[in-house]
Protein backbone atom coordinates (compact mmCIF):
# COMPACT_ATOMS: atom_id res chain seq x y z
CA UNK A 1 221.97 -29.40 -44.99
CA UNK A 2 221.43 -26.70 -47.24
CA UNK A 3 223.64 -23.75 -49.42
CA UNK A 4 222.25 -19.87 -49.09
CA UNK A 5 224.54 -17.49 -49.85
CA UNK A 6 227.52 -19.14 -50.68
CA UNK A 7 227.45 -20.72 -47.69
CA UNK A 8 226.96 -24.11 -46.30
CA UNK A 9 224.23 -24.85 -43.42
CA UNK A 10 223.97 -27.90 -41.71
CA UNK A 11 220.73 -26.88 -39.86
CA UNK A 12 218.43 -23.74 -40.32
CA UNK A 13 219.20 -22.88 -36.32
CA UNK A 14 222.31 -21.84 -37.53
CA UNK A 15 220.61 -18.70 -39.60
CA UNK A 16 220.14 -17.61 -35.88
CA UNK A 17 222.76 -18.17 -33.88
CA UNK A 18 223.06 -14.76 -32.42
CA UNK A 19 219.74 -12.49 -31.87
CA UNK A 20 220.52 -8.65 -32.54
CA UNK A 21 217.08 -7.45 -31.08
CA UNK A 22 213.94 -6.64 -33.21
CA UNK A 23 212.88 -4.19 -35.81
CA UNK A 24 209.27 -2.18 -36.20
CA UNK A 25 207.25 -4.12 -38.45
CA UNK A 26 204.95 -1.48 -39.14
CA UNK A 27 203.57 -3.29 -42.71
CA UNK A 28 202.39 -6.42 -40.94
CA UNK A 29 200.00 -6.35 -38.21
CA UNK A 30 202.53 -4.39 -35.98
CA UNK A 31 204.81 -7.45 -35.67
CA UNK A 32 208.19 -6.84 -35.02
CA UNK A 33 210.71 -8.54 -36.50
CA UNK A 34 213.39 -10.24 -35.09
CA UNK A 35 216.92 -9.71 -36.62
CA UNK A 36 219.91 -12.30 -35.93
CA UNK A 37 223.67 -12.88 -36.89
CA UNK A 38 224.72 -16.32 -38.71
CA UNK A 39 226.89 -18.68 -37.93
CA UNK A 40 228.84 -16.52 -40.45
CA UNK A 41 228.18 -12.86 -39.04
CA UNK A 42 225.78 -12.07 -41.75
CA UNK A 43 222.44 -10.16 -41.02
CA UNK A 44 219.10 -12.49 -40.51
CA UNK A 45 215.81 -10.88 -40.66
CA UNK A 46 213.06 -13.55 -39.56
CA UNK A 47 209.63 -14.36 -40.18
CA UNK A 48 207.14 -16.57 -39.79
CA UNK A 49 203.41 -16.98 -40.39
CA UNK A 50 200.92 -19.51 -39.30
CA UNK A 51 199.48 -21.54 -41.35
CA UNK A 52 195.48 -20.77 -42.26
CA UNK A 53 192.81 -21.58 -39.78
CA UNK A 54 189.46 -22.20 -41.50
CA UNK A 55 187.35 -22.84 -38.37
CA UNK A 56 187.34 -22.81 -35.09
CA UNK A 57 188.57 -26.64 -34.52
CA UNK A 58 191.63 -24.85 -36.89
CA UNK A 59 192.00 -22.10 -34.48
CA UNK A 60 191.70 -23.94 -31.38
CA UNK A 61 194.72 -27.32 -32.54
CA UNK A 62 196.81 -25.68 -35.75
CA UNK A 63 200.00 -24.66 -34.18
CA UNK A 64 202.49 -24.81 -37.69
CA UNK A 65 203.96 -22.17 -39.27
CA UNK A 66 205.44 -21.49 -42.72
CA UNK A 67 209.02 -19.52 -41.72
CA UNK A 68 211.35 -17.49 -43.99
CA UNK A 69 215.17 -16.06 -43.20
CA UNK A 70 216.13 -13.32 -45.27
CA UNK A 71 220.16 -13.38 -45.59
CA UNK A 72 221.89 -10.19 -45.94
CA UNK A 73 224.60 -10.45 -48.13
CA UNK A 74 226.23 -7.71 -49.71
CA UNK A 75 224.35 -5.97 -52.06
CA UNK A 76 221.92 -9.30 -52.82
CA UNK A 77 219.50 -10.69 -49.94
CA UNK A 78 218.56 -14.49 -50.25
CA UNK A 79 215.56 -15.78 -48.80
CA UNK A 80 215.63 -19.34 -46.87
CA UNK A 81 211.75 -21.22 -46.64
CA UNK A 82 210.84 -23.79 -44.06
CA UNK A 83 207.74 -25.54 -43.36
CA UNK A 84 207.58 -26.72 -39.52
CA UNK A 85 207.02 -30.46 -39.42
CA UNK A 86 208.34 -30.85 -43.43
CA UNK A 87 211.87 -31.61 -43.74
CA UNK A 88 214.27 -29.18 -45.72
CA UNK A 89 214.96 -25.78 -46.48
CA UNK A 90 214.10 -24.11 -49.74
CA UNK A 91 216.30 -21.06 -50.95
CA UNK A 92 215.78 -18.19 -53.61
CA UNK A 93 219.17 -16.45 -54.14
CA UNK A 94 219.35 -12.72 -55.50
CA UNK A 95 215.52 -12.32 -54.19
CA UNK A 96 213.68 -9.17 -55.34
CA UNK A 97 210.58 -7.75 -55.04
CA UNK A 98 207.63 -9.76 -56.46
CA UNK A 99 209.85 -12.17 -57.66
CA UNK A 100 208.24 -15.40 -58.29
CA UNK A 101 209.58 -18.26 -55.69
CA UNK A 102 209.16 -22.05 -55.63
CA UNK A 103 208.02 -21.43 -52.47
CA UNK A 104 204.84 -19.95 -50.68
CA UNK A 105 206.26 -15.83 -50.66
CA UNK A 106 203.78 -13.12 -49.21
CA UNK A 107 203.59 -9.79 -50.35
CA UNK A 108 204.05 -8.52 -46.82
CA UNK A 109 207.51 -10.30 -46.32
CA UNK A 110 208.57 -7.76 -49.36
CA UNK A 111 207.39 -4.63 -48.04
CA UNK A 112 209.36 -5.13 -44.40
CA UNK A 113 212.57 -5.93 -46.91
CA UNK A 114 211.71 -2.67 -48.50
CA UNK A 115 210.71 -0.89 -45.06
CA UNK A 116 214.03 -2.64 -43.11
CA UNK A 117 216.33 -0.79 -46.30
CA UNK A 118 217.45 -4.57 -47.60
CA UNK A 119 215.29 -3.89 -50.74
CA UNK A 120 214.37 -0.89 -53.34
CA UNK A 121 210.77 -1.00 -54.10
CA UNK A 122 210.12 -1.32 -58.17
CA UNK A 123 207.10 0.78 -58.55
């Protein structure tokens, strides 16, 4: 169980509990990003990553990925980190470009924000 947005999850499915289709990722490897409603109506953008391979014993058995739900909320977006096989959900309210997480935050994951219109770019 976890609090984003002023509002309580029980489980991080419920950041997707209706799919909406997918947006152009045009920033990150051509990946498009999916976009889902909450279990309260709110916009979900979703991404995911997998973790680094180093070799090719990585490439051939690493199948985790580091995941991150940006929550559309008014004028504020709050991003939601999971790890799969590590329990929990981490959450940075108000994010904003470059802003420094307790989590693991690519640079990429801001520019689609910026590209998808959720976030002004501070140049």
């Amino acid at each position: 169980m976890f609090i984003a947005a002023g509002k309580t999850y029980l489980t991080v499915s419920q950041l997707k509990a209706k799919e909406e289709g997918k947006l152009d990722g045009v920033l990150y490897r051509g990946y498009k990003v999916p976009q889902y409603r909450d279990v309260y109506d709110r916009r979900v953008l979703y991404f995911r990553e997998r973790f680094p391979c180093f070799d090719s014993y990585d490439r051939l058995h690493e199948n985790r990925y580091y995941h991150w739900y940006a929550i559309e909320d008014g004028q504020q977006v709050t991003l939601v980190y999971t790890e799969d096989e590590t329990p929990g959900a981490q959450v940075h309210e108000d994010y904003l470009p470059n802003a420094k997480t307790a989590f693991y935050s690519p640079q990429w994951i801001d520019r689609e924000l910026v590209a998808a219109g959720w976030l002004k770019n501070k140049t």
